[in-house]
N, C-alpha and C. Protein backbone atom coordinates (compact mmCIF):
# COMPACT_ATOMS: atom_id res chain seq x y z
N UNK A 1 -6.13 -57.21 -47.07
CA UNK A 1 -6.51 -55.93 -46.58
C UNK A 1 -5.34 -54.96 -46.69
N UNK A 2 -5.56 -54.00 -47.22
CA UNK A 2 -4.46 -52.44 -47.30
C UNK A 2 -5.12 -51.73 -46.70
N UNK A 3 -3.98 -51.26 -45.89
CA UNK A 3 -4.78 -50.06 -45.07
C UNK A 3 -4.10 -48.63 -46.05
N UNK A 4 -4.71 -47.76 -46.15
CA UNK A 4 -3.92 -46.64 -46.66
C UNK A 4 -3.30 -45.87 -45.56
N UNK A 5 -2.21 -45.24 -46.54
CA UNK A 5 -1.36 -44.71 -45.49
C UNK A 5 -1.90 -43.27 -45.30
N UNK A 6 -1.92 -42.94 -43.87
CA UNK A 6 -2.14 -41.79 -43.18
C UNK A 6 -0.97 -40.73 -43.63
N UNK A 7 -2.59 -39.50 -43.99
CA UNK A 7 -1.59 -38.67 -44.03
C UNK A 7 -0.02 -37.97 -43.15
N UNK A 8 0.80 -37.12 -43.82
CA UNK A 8 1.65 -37.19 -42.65
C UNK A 8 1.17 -35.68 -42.61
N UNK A 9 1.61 -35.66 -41.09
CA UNK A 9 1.50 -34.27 -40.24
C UNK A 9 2.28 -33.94 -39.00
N UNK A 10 2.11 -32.63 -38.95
CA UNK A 10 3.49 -32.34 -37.93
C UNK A 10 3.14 -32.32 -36.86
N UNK A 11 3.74 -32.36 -35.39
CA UNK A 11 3.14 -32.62 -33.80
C UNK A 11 2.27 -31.58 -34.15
N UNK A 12 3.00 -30.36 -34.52
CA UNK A 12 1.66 -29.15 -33.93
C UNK A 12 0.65 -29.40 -34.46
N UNK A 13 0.73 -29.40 -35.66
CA UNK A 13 -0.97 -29.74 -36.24
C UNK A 13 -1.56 -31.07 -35.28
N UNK A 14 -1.45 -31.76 -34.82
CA UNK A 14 -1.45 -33.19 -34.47
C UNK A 14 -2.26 -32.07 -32.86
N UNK A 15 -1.27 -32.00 -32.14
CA UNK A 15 -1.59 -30.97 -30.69
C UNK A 15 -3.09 -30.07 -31.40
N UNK A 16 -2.85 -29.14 -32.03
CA UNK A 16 -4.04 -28.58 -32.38
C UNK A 16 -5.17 -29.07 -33.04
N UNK A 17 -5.40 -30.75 -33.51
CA UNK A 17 -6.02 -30.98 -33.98
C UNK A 17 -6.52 -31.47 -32.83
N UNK A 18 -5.95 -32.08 -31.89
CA UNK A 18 -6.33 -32.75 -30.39
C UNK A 18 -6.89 -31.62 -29.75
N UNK A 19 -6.72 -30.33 -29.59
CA UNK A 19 -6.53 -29.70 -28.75
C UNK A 19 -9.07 -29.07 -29.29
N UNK A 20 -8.58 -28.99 -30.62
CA UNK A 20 -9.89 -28.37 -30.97
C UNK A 20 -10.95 -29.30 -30.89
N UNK A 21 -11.19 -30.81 -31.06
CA UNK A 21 -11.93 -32.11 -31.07
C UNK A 21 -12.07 -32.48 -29.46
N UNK A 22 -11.08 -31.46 -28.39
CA UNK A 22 -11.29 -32.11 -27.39
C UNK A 22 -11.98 -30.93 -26.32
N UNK A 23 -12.90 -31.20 -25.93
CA UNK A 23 -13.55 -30.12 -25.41
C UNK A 23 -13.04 -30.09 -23.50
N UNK A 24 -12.67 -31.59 -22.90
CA UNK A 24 -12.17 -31.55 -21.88
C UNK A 24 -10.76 -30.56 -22.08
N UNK A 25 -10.26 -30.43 -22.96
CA UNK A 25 -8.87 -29.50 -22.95
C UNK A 25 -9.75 -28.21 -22.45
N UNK A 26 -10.51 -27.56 -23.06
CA UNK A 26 -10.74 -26.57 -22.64
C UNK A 26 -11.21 -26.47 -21.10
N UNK A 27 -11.57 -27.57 -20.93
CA UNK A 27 -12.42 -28.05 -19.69
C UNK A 27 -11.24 -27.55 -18.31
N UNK A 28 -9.87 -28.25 -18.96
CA UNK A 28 -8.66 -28.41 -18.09
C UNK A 28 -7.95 -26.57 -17.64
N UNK A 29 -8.12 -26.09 -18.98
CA UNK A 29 -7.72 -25.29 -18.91
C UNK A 29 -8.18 -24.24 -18.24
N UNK A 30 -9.89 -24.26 -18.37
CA UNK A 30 -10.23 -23.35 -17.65
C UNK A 30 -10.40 -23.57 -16.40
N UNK A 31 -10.27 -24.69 -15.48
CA UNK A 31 -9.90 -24.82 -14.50
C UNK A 31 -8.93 -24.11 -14.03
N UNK A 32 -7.88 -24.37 -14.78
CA UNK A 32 -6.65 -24.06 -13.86
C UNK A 32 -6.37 -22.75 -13.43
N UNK A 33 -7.02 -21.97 -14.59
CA UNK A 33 -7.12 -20.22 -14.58
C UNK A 33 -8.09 -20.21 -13.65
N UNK A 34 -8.96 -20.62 -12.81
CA UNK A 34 -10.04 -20.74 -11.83
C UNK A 34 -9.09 -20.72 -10.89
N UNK A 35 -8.26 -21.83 -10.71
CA UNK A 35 -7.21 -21.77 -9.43
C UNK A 35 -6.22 -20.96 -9.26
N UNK A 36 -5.86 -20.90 -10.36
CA UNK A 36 -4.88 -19.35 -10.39
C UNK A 36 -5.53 -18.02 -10.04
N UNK A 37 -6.90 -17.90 -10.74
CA UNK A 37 -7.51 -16.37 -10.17
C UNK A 37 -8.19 -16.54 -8.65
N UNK A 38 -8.23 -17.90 -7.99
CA UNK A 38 -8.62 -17.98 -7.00
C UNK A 38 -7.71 -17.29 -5.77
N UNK A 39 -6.22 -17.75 -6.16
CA UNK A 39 -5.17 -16.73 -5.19
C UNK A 39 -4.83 -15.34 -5.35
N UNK A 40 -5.17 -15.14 -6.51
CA UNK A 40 -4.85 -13.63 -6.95
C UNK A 40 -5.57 -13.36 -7.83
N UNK A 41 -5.87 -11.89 -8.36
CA UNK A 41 -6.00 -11.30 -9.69
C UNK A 41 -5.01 -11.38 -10.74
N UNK A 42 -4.98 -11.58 -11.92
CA UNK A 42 -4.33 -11.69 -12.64
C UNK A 42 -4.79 -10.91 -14.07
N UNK A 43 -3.44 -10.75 -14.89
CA UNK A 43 -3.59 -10.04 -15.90
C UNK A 43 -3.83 -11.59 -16.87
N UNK A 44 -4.38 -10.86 -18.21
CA UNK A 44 -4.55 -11.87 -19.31
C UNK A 44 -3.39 -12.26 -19.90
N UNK A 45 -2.17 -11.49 -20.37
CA UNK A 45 -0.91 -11.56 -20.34
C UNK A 45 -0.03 -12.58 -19.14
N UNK A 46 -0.63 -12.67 -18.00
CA UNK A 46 -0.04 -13.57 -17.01
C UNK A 46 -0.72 -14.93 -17.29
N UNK A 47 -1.71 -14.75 -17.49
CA UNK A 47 -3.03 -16.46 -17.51
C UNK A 47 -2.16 -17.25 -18.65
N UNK A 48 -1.88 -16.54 -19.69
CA UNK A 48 -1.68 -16.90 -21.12
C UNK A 48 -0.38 -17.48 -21.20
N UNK A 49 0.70 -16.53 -20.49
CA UNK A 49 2.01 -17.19 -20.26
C UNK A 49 2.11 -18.79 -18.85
N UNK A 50 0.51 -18.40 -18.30
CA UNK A 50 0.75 -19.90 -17.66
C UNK A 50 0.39 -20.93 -18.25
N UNK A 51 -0.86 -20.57 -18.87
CA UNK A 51 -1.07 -21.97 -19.74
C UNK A 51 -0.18 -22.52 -20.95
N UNK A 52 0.90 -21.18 -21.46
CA UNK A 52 1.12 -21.55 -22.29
C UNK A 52 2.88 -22.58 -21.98
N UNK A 53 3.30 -21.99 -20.26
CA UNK A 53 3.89 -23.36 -19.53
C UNK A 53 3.38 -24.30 -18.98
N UNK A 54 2.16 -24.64 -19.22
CA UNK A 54 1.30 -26.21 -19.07
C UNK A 54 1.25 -26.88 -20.23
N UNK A 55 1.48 -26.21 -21.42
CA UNK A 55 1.45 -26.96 -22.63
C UNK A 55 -0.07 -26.87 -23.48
N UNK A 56 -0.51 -25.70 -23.00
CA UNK A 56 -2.03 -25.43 -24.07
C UNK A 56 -1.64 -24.89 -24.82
N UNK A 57 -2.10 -24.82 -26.26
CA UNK A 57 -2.01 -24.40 -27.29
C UNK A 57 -2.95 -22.98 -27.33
N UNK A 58 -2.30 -22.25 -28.37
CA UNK A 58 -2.90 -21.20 -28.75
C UNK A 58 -4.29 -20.90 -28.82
N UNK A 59 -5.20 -22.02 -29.49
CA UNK A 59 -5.99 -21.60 -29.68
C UNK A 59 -7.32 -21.84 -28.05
N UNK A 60 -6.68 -22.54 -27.55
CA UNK A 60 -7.44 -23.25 -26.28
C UNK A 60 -7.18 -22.12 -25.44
N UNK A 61 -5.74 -21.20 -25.63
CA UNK A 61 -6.02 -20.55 -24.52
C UNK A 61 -6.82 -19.22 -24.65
N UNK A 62 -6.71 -19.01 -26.39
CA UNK A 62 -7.83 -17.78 -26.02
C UNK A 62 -9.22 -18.18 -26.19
N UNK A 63 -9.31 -19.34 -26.21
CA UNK A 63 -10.61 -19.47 -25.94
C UNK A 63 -11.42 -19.52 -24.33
N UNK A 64 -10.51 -19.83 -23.49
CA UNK A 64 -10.56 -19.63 -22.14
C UNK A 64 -10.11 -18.48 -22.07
N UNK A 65 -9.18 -17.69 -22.00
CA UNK A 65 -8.92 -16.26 -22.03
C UNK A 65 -10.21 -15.49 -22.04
N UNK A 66 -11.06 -15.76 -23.20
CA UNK A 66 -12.35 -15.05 -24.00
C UNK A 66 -13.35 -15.38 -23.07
N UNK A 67 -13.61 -16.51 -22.83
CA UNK A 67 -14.57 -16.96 -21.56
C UNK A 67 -14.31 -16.55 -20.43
N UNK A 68 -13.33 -16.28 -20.15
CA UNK A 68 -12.95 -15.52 -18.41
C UNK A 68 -13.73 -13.81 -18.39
N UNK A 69 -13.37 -13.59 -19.73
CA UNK A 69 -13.30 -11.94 -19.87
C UNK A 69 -14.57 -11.94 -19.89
N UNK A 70 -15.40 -12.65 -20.83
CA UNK A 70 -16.83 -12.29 -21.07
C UNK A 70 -17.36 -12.53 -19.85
N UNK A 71 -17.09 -13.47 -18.49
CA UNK A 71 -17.78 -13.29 -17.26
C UNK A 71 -17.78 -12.48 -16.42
N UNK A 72 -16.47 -11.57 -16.90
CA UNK A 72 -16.00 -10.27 -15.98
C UNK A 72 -15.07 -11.00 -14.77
N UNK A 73 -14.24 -12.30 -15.29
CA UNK A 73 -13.39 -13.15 -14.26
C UNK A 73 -11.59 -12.50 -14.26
N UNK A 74 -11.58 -11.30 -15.50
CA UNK A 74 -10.54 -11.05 -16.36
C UNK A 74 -10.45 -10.09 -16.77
N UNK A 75 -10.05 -8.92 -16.33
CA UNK A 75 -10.21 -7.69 -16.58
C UNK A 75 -8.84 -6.62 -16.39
N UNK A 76 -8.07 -6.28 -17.27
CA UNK A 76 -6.50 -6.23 -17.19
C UNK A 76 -7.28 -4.43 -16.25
N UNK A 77 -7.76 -4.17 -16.87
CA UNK A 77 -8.36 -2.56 -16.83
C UNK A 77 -8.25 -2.36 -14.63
N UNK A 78 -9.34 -2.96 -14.65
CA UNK A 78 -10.00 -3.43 -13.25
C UNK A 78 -8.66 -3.99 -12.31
N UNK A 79 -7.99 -4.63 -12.71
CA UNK A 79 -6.78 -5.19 -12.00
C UNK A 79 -5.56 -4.31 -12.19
N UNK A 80 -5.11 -3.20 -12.85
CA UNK A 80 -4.35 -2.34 -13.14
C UNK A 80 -5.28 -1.09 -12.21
N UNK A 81 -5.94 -0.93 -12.33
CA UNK A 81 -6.54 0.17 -10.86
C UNK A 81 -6.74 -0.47 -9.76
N UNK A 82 -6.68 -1.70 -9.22
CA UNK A 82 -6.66 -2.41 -8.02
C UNK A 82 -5.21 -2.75 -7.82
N UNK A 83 -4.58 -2.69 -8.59
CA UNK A 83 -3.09 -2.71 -8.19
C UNK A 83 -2.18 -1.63 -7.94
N UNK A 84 -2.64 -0.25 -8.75
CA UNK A 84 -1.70 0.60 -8.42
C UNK A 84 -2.68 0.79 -6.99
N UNK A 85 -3.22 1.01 -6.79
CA UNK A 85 -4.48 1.77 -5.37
C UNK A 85 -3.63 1.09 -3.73
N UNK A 86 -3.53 -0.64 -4.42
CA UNK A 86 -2.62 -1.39 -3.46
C UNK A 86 -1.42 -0.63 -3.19
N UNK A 87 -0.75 -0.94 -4.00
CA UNK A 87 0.61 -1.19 -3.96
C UNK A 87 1.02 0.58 -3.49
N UNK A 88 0.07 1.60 -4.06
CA UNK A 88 0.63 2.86 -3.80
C UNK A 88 0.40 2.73 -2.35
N UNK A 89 -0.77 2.47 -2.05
CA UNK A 89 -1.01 2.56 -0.40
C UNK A 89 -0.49 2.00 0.50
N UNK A 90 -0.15 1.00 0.49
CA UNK A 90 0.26 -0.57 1.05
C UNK A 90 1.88 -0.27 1.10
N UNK A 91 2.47 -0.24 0.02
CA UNK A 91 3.49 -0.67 -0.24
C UNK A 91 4.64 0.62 -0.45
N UNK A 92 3.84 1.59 -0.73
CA UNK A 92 4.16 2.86 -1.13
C UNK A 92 5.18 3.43 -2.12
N UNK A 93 4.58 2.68 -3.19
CA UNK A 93 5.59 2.74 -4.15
C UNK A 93 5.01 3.65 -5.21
N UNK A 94 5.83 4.68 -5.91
CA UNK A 94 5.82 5.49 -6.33
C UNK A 94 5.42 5.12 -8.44
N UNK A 95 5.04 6.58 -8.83
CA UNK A 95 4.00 5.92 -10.33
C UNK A 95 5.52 5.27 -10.98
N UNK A 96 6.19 5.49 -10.64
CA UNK A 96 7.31 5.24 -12.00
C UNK A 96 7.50 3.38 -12.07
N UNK A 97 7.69 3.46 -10.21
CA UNK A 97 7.68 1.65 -10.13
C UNK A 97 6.61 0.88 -9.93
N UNK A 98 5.53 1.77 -10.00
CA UNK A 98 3.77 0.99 -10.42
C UNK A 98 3.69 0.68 -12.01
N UNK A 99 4.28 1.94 -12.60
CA UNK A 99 3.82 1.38 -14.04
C UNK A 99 5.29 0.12 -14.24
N UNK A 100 6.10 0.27 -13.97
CA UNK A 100 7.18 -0.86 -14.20
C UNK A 100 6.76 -2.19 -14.08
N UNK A 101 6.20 -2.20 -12.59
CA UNK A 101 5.43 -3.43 -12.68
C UNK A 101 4.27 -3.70 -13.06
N UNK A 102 3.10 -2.96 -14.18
CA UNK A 102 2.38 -3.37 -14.74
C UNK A 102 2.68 -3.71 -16.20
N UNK A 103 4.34 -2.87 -16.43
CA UNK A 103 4.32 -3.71 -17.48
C UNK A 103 4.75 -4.63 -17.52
N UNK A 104 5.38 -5.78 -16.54
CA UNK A 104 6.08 -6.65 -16.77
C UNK A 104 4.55 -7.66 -16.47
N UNK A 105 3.57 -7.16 -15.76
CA UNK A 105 2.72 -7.59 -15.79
C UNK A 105 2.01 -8.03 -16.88
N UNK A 106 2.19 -7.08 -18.45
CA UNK A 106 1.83 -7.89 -19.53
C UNK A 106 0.45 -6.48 -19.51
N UNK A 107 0.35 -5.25 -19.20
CA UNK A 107 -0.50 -4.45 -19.04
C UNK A 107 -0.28 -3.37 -20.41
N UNK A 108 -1.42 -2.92 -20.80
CA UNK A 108 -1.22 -2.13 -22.21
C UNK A 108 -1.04 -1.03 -21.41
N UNK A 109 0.36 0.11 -22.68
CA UNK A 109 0.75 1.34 -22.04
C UNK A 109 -0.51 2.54 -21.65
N UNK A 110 -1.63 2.03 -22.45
CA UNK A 110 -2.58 3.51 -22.10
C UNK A 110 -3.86 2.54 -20.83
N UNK A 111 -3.83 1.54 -20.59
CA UNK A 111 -4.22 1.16 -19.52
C UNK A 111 -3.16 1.56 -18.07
N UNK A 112 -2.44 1.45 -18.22
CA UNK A 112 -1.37 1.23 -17.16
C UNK A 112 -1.51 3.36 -17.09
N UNK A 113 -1.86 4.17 -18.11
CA UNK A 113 -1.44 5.71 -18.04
C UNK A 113 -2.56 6.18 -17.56
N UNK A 114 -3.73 5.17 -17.58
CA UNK A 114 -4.78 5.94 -17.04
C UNK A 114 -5.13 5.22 -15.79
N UNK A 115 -4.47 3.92 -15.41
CA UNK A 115 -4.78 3.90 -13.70
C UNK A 115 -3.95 4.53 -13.38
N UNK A 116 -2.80 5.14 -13.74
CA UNK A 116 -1.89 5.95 -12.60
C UNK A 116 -2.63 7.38 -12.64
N UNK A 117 -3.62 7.93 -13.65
CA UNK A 117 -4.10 9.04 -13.28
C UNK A 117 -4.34 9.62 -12.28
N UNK A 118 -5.20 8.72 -11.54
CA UNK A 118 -5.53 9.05 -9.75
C UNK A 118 -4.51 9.49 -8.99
N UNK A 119 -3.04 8.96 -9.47
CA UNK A 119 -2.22 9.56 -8.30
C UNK A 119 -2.02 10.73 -9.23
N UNK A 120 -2.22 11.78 -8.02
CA UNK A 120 -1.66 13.13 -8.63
C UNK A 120 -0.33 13.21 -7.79
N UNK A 121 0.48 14.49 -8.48
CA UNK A 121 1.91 14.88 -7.55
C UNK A 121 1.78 15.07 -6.13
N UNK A 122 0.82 15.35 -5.50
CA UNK A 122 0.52 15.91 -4.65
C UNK A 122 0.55 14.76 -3.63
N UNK A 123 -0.38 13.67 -4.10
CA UNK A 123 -0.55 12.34 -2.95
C UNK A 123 0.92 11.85 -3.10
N UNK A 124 1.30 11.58 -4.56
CA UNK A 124 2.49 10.83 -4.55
C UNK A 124 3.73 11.75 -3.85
N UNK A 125 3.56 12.83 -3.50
CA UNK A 125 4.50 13.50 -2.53
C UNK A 125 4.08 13.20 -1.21
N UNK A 126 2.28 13.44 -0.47
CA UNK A 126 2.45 12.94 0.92
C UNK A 126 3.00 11.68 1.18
N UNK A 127 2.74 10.95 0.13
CA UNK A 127 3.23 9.37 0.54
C UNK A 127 4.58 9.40 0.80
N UNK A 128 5.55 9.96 -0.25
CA UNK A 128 7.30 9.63 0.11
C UNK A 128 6.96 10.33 1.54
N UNK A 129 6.42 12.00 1.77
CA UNK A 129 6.89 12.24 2.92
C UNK A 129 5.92 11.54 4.24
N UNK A 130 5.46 10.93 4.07
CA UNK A 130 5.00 9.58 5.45
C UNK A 130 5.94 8.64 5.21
N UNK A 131 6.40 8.09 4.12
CA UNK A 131 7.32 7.19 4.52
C UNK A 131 8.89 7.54 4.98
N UNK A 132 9.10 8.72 4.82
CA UNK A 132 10.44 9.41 5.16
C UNK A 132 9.81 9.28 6.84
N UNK A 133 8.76 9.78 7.14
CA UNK A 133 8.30 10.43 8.25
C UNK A 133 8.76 9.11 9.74
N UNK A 134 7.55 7.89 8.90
CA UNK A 134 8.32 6.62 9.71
C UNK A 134 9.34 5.95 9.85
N UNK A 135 10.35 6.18 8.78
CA UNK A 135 11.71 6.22 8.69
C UNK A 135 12.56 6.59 9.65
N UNK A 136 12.13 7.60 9.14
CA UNK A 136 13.22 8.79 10.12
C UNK A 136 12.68 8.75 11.77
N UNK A 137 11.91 8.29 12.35
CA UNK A 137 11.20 8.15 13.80
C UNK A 137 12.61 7.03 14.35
N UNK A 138 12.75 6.09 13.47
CA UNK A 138 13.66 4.72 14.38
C UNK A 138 15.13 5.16 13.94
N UNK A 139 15.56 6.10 13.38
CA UNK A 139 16.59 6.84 12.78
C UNK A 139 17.35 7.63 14.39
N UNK A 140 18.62 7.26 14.46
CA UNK A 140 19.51 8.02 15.26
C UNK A 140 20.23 9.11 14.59
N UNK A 141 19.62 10.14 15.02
CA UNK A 141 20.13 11.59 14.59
C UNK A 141 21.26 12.66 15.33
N UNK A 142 22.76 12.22 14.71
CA UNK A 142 23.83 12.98 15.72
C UNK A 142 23.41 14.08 14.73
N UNK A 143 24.99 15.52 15.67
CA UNK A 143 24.90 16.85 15.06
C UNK A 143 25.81 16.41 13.97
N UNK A 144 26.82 14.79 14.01
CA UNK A 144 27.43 15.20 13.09
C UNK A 144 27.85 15.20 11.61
N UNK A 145 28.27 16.08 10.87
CA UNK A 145 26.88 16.72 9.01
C UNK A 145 27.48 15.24 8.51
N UNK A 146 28.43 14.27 8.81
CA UNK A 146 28.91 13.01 8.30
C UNK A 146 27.40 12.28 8.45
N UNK A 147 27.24 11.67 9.47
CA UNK A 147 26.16 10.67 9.91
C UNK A 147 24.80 11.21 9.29
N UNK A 148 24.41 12.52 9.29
CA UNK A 148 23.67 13.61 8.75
C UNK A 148 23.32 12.51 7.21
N UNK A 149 24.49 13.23 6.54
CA UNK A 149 24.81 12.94 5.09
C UNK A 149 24.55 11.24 4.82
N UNK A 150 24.73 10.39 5.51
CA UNK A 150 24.44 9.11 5.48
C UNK A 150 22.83 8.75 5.46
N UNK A 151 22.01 9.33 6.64
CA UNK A 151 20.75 9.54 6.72
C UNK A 151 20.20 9.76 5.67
N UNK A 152 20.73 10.56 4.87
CA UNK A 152 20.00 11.38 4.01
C UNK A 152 20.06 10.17 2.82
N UNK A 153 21.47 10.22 2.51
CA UNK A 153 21.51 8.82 1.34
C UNK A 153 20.50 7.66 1.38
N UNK A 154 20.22 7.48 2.42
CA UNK A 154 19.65 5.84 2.87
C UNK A 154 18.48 5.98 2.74
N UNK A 155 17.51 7.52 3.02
CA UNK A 155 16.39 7.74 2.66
C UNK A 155 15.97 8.13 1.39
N UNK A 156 16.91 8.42 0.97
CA UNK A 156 16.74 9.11 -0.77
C UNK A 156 16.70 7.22 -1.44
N UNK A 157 17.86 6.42 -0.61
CA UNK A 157 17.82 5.94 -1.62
C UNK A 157 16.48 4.67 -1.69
N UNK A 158 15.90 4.80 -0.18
CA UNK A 158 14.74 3.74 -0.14
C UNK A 158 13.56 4.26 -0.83
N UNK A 159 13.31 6.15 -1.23
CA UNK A 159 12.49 6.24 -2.00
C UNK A 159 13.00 6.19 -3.61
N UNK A 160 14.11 6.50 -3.60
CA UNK A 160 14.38 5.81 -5.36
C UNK A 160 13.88 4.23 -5.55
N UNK A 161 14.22 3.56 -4.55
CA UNK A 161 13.42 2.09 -4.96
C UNK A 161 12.21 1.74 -5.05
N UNK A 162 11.43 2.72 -4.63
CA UNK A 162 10.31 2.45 -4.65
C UNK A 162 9.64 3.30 -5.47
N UNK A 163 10.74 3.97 -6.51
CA UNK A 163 9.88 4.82 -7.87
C UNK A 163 9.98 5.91 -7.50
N UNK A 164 10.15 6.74 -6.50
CA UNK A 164 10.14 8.40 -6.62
C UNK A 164 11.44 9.01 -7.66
N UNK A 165 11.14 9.84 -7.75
CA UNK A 165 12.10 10.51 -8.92
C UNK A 165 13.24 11.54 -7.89
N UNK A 166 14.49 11.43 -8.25
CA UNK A 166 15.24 11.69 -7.54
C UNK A 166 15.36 13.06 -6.59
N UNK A 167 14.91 14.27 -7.69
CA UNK A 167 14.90 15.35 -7.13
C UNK A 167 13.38 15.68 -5.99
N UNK A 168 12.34 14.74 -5.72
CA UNK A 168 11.60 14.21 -5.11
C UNK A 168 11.63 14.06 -3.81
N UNK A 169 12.51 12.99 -4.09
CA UNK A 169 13.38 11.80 -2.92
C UNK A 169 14.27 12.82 -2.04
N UNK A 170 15.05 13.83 -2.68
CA UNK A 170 15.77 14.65 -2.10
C UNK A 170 15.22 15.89 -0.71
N UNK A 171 13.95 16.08 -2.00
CA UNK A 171 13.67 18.00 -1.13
C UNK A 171 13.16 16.56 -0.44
N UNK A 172 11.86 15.59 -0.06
CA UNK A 172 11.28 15.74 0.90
C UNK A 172 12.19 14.60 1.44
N UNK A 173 12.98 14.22 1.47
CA UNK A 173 14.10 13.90 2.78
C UNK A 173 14.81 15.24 3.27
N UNK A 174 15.20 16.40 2.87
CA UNK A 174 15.61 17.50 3.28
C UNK A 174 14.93 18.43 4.21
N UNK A 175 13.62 18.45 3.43
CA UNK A 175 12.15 18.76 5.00
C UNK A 175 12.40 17.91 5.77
N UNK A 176 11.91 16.71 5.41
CA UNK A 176 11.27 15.76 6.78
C UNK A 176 12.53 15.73 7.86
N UNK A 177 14.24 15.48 7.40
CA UNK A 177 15.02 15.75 8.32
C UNK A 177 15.21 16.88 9.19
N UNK A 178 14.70 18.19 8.49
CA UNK A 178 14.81 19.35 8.85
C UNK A 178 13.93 19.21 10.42
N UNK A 179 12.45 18.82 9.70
CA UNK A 179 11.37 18.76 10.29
C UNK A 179 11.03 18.08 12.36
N UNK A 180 11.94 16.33 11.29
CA UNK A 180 12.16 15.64 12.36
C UNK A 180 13.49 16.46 13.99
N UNK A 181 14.56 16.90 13.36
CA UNK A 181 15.28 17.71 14.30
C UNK A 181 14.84 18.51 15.32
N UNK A 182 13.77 19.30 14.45
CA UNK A 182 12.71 20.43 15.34
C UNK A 182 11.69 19.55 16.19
N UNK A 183 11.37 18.98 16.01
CA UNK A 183 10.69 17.93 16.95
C UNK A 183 11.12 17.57 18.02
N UNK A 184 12.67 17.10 17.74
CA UNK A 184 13.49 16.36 18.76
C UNK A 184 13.95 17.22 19.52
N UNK A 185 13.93 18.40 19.39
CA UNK A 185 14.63 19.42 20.06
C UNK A 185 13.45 20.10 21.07
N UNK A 186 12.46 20.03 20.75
CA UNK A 186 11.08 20.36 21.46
C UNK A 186 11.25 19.34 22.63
């Protein structure tokens, strides 16, 4: 008896030949994106970079990718307007560090330009000035322009972290301190 010799082939082909003949792979995979979207929403860009640290292959994962989307389980669109809506409200972070983190999120630039539409200048200004507003409430306010000048830094600089644009961050820490004084003096 001769057996002939098997062709040769490389792991990947070998992985992808396993990966397409085996329908539990897909089986596995789409599980796991089940448990993953079970704690959170997720972008398709995030699903893809997890499976693709579990060791699924390319083609398995957009095939689960494709099956999530077609159930409406996967929707970068839908989760990029449920995230800025959060995070602006919640968290109060300003468009510059919403879109930052949708892109690291793996979010396309004209998805990510049209959920920030909703915020206009206007909200994204009441928001810094409510968060200056509760700020500045647990804030000890001397007359003197040193301690003043410190105040002011510390609030400018908690709305620079959270995405406001500097000259922003400035006037409405310059009201709201103004603001808060007249209060205290009442």
């Amino acid at each position: 008896m001769t057996s002939s010799p098997r062709p040769s082939t490389s792991e990947s082909d070998s992985d992808e030949d396993r990966d397409r003949d085996d329908p539990d792979r897909d089986e596995q995979a789409h599980s796991y994106c089940l448990r993953l979207l079970t704690a959170r929403a997720r972008t398709r860009a995030e699903l893809a970079g997890k499976l693709t640290q579990r060791g699924y292959s390319e083609p398995v994962a957009q095939r689960v990718l494709d099956r999530l989307t077609k159930v409406g389980l996967l929707d970068d669109e839908d989760f990029a307007e449920q995230w800025v809506r959060s995070r602006h409200l919640y968290a109060g972070k300003g468009k510059r560090a919403l879109a930052a983190e949708l892109r690291r999120k793996g979010v396309d630039a004209e998805v990510i330009t049209s959920s920030l539409a909703d915020i206009d200048a206007g909200a994204e200004r009441d928001r810094a000035e409510q968060l200056v507003r509760d700020r500045l409430r647990r804030e000890r306010l001397d007359d003197d322009p040193a301690s003043e000048l410190k105040v002011k830094r510390r609030l400018a600089g908690m709305l620079a972290r959270r995405g406001y644009s500097q000259s922003m961050a400035l006037d409405v820490v310059t009201v709201e301190l103004a603001n808060e004084r007249e209060r205290r003096r009442v």
